[in-house]
C-alpha atoms as a PDB file:
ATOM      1  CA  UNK A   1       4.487  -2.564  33.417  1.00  0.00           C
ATOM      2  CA  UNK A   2       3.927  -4.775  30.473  1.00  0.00           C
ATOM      3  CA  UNK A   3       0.429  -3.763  29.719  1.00  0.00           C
ATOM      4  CA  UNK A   4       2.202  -0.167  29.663  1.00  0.00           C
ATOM      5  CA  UNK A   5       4.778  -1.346  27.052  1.00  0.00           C
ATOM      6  CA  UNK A   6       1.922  -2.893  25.471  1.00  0.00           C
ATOM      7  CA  UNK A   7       0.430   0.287  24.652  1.00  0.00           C
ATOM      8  CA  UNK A   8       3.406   1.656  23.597  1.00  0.00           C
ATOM      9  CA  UNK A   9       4.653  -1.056  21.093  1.00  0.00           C
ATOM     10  CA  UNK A  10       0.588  -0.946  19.530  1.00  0.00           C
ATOM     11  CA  UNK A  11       1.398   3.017  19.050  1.00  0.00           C
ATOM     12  CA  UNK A  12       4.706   2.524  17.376  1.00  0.00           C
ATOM     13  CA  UNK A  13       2.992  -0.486  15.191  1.00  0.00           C
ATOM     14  CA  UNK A  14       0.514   1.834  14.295  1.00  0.00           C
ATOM     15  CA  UNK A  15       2.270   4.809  13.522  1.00  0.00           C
ATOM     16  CA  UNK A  16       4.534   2.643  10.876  1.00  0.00           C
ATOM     17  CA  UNK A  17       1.791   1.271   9.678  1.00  0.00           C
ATOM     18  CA  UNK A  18       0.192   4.699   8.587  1.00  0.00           C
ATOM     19  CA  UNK A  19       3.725   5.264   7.267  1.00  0.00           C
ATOM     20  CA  UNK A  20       3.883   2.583   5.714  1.00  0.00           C
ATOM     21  CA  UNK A  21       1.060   2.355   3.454  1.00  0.00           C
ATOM     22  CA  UNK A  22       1.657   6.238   3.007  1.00  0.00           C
ATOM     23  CA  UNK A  23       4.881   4.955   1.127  1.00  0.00           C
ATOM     24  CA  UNK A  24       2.924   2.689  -0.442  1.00  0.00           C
ATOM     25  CA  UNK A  25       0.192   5.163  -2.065  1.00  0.00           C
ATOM     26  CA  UNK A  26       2.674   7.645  -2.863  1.00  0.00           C
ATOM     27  CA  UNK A  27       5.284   5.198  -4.787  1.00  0.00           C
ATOM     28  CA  UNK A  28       2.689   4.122  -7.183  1.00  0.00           C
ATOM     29  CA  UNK A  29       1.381   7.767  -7.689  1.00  0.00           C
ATOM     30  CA  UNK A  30       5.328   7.989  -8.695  1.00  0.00           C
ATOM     31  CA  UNK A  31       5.036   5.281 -10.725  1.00  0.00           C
ATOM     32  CA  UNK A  32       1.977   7.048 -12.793  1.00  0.00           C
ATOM     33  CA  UNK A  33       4.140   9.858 -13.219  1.00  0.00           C
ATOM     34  CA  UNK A  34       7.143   8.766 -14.674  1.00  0.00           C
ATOM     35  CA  UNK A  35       4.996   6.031 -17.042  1.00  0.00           C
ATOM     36  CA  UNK A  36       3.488   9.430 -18.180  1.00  0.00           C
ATOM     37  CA  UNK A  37       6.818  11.687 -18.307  1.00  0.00           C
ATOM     38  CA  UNK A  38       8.062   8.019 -20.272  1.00  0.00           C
ATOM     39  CA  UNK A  39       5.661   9.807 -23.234  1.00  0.00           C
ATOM     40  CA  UNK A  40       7.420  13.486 -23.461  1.00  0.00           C
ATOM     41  CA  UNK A  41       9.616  14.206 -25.698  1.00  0.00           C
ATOM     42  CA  UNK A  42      12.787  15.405 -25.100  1.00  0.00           C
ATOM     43  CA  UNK A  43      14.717  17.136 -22.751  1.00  0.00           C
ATOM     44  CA  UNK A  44      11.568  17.180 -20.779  1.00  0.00           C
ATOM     45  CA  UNK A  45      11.359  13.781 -20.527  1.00  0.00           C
ATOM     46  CA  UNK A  46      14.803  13.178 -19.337  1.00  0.00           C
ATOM     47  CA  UNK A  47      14.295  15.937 -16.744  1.00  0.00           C
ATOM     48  CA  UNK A  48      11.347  14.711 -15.171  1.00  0.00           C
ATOM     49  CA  UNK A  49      12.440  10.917 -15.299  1.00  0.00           C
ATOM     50  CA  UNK A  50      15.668  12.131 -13.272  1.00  0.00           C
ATOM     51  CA  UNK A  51      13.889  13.696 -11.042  1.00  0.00           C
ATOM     52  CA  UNK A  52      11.349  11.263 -10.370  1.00  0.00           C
ATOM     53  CA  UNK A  53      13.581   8.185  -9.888  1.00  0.00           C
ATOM     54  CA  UNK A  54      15.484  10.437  -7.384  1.00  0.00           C
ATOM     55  CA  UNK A  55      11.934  10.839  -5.268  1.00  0.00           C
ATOM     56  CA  UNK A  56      11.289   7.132  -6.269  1.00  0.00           C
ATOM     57  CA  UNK A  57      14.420   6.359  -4.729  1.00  0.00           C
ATOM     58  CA  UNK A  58      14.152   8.503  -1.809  1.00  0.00           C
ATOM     59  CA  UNK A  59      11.180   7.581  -1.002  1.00  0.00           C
ATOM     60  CA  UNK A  60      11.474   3.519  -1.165  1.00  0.00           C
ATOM     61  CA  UNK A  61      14.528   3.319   0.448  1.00  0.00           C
ATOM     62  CA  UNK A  62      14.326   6.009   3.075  1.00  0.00           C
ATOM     63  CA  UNK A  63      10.161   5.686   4.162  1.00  0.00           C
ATOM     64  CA  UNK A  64       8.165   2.845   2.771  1.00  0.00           C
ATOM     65  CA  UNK A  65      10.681   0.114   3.417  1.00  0.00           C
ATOM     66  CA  UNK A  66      11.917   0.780   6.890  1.00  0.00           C
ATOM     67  CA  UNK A  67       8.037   1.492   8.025  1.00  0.00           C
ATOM     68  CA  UNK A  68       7.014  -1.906   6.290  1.00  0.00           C
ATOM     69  CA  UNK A  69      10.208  -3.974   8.434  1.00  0.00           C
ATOM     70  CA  UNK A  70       8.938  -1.756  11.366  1.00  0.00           C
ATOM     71  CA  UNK A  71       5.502  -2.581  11.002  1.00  0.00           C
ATOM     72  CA  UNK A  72       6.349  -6.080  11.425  1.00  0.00           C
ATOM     73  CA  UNK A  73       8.896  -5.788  14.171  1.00  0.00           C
ATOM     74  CA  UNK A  74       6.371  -4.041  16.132  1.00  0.00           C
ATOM     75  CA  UNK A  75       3.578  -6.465  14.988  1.00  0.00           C
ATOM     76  CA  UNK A  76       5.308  -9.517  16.176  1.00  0.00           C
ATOM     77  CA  UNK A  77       6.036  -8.156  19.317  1.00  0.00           C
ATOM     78  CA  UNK A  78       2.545  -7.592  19.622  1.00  0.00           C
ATOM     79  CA  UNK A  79       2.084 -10.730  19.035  1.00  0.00           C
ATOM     80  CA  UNK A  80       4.226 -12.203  21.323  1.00  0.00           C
ATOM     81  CA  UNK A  81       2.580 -10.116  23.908  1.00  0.00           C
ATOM     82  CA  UNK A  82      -1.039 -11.350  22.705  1.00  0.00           C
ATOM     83  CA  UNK A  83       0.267 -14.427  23.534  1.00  0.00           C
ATOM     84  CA  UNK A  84      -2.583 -16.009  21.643  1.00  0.00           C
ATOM     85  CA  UNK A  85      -3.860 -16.572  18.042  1.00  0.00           C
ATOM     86  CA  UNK A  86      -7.642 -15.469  17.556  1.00  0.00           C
ATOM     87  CA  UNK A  87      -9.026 -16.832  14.599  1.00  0.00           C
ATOM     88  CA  UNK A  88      -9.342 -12.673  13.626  1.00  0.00           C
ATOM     89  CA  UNK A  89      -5.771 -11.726  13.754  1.00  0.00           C
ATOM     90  CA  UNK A  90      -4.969 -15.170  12.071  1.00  0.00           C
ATOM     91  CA  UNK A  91      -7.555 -13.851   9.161  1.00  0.00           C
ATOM     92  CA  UNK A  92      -5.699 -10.426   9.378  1.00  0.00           C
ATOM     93  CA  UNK A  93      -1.601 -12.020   9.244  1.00  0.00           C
ATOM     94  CA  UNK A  94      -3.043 -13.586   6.105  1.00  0.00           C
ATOM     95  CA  UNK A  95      -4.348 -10.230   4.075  1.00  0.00           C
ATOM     96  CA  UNK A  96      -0.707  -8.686   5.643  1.00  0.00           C
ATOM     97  CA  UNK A  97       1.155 -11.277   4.129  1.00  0.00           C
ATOM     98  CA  UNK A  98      -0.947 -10.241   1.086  1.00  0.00           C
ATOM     99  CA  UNK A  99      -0.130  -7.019   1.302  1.00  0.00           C
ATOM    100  CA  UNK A 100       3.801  -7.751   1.562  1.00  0.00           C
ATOM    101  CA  UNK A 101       3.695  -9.479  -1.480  1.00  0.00           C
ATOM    102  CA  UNK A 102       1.942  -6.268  -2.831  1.00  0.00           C
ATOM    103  CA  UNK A 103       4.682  -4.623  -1.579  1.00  0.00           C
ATOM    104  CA  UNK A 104       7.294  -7.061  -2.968  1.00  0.00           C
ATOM    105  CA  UNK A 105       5.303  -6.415  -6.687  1.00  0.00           C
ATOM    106  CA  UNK A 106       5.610  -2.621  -6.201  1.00  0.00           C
ATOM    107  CA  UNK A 107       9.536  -3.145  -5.844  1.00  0.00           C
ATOM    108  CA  UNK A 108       9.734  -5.033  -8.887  1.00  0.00           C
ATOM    109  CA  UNK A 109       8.161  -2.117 -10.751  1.00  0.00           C
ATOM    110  CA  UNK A 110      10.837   0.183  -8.758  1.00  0.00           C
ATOM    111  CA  UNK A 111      13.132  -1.828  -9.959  1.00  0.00           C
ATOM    112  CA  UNK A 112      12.211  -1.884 -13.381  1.00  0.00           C
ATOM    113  CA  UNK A 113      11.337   1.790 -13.705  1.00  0.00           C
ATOM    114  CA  UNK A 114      15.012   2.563 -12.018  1.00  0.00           C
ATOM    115  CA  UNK A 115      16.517   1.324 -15.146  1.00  0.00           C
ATOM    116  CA  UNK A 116      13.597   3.102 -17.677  1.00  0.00           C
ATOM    117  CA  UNK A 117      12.047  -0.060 -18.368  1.00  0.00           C
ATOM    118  CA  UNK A 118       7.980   1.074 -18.375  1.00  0.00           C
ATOM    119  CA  UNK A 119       5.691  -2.243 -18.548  1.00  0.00           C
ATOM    120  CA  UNK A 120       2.702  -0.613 -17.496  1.00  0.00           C
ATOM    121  CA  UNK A 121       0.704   1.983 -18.379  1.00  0.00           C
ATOM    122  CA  UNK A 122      -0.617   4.828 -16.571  1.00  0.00           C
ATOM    123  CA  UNK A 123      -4.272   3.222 -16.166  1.00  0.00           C
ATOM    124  CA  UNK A 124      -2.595  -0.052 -15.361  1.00  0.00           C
ATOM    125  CA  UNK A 125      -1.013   1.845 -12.264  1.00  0.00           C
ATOM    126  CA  UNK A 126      -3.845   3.584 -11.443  1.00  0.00           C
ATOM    127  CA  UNK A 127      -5.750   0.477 -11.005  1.00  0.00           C
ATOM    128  CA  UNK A 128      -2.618  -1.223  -9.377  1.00  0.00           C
ATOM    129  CA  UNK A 129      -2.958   1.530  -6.477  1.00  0.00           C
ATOM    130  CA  UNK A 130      -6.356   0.587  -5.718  1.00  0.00           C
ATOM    131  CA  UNK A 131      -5.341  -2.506  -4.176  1.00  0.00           C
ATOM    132  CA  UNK A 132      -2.900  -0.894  -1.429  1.00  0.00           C
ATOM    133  CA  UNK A 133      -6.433   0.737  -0.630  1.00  0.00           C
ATOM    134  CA  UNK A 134      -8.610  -2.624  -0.180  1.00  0.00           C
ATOM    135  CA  UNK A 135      -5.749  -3.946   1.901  1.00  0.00           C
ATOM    136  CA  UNK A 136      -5.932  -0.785   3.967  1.00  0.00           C
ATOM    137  CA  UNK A 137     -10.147  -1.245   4.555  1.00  0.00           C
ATOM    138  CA  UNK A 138      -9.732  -5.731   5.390  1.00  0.00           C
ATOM    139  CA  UNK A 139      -7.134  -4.456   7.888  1.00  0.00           C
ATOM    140  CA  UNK A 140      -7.973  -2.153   9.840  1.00  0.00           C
ATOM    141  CA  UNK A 141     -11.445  -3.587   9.783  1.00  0.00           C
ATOM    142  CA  UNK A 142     -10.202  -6.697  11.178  1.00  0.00           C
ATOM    143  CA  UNK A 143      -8.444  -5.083  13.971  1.00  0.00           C
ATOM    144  CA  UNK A 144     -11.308  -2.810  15.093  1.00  0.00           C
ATOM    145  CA  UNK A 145     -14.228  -4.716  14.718  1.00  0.00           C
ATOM    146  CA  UNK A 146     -12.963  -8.318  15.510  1.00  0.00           C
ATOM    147  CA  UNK A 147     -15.144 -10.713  16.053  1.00  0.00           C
ATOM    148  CA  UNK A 148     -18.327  -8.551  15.432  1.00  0.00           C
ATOM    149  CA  UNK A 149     -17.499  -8.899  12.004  1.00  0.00           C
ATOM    150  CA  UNK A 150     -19.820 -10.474   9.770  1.00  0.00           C
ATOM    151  CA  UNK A 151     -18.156 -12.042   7.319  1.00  0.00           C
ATOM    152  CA  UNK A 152     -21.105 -11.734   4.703  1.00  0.00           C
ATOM    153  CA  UNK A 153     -20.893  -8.233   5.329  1.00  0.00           C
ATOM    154  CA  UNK A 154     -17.594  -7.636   5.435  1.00  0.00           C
ATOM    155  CA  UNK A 155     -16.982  -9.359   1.523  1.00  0.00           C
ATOM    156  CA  UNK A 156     -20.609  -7.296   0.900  1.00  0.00           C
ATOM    157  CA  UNK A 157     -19.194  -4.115   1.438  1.00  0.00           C
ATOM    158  CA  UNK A 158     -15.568  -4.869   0.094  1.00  0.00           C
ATOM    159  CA  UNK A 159     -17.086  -5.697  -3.120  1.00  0.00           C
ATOM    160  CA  UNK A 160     -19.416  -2.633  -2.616  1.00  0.00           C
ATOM    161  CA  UNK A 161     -15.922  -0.807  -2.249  1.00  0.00           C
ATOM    162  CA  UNK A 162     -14.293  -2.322  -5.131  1.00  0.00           C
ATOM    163  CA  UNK A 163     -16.365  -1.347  -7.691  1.00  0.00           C
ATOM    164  CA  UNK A 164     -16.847   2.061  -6.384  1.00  0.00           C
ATOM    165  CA  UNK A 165     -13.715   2.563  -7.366  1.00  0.00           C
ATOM    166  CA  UNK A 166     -13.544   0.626 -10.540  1.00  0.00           C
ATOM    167  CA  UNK A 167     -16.303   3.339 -11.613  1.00  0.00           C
ATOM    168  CA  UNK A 168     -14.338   6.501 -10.192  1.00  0.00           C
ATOM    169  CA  UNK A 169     -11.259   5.070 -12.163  1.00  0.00           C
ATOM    170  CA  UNK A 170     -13.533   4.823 -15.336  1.00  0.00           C
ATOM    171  CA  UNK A 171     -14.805   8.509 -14.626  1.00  0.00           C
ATOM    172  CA  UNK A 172     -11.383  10.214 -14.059  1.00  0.00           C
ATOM    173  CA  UNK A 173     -10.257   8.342 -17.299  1.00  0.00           C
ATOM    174  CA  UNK A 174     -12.901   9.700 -19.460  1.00  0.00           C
ATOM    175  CA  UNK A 175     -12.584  13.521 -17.208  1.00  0.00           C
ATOM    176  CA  UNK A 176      -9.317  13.079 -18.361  1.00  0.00           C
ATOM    177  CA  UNK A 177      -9.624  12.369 -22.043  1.00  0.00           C
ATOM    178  CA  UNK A 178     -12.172  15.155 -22.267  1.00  0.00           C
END
C-alpha cells in the first residue's frame, strides 16, 4: 500500500514539475516580449503591453506558481517516504532551492514589468532564460543517474552545455540583426 502511494505521489511530483518549469520558460519568453513591445510606438505598444501583462498574469498566478508549491508538497512527501537523505538528493534539494530563488527573481521582474517598469533588455532576458534550462539538466540528472554520476563529468558536460548556448544566443542575436 505505501509503495503504491509512493508511485503515485512521484507521478504527481513529476507532473508539476514539468508544469512547473513550463511556467517558468514561458514567463520569461513573456518577459522578452513585452521588453520588446516596451520599444513600439504608440497605440501598438499599449495594446500589446495590455495584453501581455494579462497572459503574464494569467500565467504566474494560475500555472507556474501553484505547480512550483505543488512540486514541493509532493517533493517533501517524497521525502518523508524516502525516509533517508542520500548524499544525491541532498546535492539535488540544494540546485532546487537554487532554482526557487530563480523563481523568486523571475517574480520580481513580474512584478516590475506589471507596473511598466522594464530593467532589462531583451538579450538580458534571453540569457536570463537559459538558466531555468541548466537547472532543468543538474536535476533531472541527479535524480536519474544518482550515484553513477561522475561529478567531473557531470560539471564537464554542464559547462559543455553552457556555452553551447552562450554561442546559439550570440547566433540568433546576430540572425536577428541581419
Amino acid at each position: 500500500m505505501v509503495q503504491t502511494m509512493y508511485f503515485y505521489i512521484k507521478a504527481l511530483h513529476i507532473i508539476f514539475v514539468v508544469t512547473w518549469f513550463a511556467g517558468l520558460f514561458y514567463i520569461v519568453r513573456l518577459f522578452i516580449y513585452s521588453a520588446e513591445a516596451n520599444l513600439k510606438p504608440e497605440p501598438e505598444k499599449t495594446i500589446l503591453f495590455k495584453q501581455l501583462a494579462l497572459m503574464q498574469n494569467r500565467l504566474w498566478y494560475i500555472i507556474t506558481w501553484p505547480s512550483a508549491i505543488l512540486t514541493l508538497i509532493f517533493g517533501g512527501w517524497l521525502w518523508y517516504l524516502y525516509r533517508s537523505l542520500p548524499t544525491w538528493l541532498l546535492v539535488k534539494l540544494c540546485f532546487v532551492l537554487g532554482l526557487f530563488l530563480y523563481h523568486l527573481s523571475l517574480h520580481a521582474i513580474f512584478k516590475q514589468q506589471q507596473k511598466g517598469i522594464f530593467k532589462y533588455s531583451s538579450q538580458q532576458l534571453r540569457m536570463w532564460n537559459e538558466l531555468a534550462t541548466l537547472f532543468l539538466i543538474i536535476i533531472v540528472m541527479l535524480a536519474v543517474v544518482k550515484q553513477m554520476l561522475s561529478v567531473v563529468w557531470g560539471i564537464s558536460g554542464l559547462f559543455a552545455f553552457a556555452i553551447v548556448l552562450m554561442i546559439a544566443i550570440k547566433l540568433y542575436k546576430k540572425y536577428r540583426k541581419d
